[in-house]
Protein backbone atom coordinates (compact mmCIF):
# COMPACT_ATOMS: atom_id res chain seq x y z
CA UNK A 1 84.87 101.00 79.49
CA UNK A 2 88.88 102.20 79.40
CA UNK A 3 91.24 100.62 78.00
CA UNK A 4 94.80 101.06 78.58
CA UNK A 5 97.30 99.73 75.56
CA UNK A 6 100.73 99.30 76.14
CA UNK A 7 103.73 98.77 73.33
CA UNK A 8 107.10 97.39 74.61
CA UNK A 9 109.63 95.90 72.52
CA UNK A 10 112.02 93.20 75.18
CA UNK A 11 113.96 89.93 74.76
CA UNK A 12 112.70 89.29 78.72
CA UNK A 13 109.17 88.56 77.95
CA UNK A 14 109.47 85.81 80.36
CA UNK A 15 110.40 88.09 83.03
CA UNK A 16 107.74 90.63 82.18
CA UNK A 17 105.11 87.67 82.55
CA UNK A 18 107.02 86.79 85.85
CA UNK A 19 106.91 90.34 87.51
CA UNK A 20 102.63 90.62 86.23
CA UNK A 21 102.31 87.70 88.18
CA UNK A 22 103.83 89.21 91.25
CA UNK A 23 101.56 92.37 90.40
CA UNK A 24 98.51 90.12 90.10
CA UNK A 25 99.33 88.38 93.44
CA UNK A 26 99.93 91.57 95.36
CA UNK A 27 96.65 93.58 94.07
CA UNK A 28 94.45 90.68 94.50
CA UNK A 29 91.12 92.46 95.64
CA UNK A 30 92.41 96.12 95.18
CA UNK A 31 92.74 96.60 91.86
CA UNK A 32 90.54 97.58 89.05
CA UNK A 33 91.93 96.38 86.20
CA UNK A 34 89.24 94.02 84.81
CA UNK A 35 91.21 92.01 81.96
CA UNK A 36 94.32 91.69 79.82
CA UNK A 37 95.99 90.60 77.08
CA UNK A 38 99.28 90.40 76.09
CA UNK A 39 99.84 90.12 72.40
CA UNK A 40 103.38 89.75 70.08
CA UNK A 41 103.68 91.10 66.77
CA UNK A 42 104.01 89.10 63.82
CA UNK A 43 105.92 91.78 61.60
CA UNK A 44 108.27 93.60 64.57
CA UNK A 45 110.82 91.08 66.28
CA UNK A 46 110.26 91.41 69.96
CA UNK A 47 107.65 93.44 70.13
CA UNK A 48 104.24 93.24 72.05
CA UNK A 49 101.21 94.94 73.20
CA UNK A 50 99.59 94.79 76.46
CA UNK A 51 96.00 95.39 76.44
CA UNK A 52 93.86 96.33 80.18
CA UNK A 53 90.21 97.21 80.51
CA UNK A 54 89.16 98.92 83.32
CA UNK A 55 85.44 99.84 83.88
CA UNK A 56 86.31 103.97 83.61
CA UNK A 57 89.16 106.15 83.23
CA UNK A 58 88.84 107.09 86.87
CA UNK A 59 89.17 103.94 87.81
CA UNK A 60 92.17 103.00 85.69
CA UNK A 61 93.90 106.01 87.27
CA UNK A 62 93.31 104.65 90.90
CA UNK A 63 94.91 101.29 89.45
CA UNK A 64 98.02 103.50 88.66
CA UNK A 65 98.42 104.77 92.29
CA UNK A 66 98.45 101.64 94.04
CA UNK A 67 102.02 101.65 94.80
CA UNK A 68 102.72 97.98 93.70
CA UNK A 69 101.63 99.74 90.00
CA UNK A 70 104.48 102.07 90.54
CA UNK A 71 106.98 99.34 91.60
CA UNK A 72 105.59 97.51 88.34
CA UNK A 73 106.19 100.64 86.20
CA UNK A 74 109.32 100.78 87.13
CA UNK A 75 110.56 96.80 86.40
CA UNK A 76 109.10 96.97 83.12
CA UNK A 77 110.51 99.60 82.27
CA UNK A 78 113.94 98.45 82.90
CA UNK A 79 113.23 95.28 81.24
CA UNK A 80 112.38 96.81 78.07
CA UNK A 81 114.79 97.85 75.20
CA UNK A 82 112.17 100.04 73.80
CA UNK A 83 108.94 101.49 75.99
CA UNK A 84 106.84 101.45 77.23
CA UNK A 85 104.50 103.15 75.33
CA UNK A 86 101.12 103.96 77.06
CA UNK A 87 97.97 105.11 75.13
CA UNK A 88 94.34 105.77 76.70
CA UNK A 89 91.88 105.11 74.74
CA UNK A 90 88.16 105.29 75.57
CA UNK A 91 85.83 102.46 74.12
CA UNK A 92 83.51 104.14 71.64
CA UNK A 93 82.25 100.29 70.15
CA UNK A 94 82.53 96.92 71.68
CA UNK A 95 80.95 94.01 69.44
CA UNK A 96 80.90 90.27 70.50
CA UNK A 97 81.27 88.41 67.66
């Protein structure tokens, strides 16, 4: 598994939840993305992370060419007063619990 995390920092989370549903809508049966999770921080004011799995790297980087990823890219960033920040991590452990 790959996971994708993403940092922002926004007063338009409401937007940003608006435009992912647009994104889910419109890559209905193409995309790879499995699951996600949008989280806010407790300590920073307006901050969140975005977390996607994606079943491999390669397939998280055929997610990113889909042109309504690009498009998506692009509105988030401009909603965002900080970000956003992408890392790429590879799962070394997963443990149900």
């Amino acid at each position: 598994m790959f996971v994708q995390m993403i940092e922002m920092t926004t007063t338009k989370i409401a937007d940003i939840e608006a435009i992912m549903n647009e994104w889910m809508s419109a890559t209905e049966g193409r995309r790879s993305a499995k699951r996600s999770l949008l989280a806010k921080d407790r300590e920073r004011p307006d901050t969140y992370v975005q977390v996607v799995e994606f079943p491999s790297y390669e397939e998280a980087m055929a997610n990113s060419a889909l042109p309504e990823t690009a498009a998506l890219s692009g509105k988030l960033a401009a909603l965002c007063d900080s970000g956003p920040t992408f890392r790429n991590l590879d799962t070394v452990r997963v443990d149900d619990l």
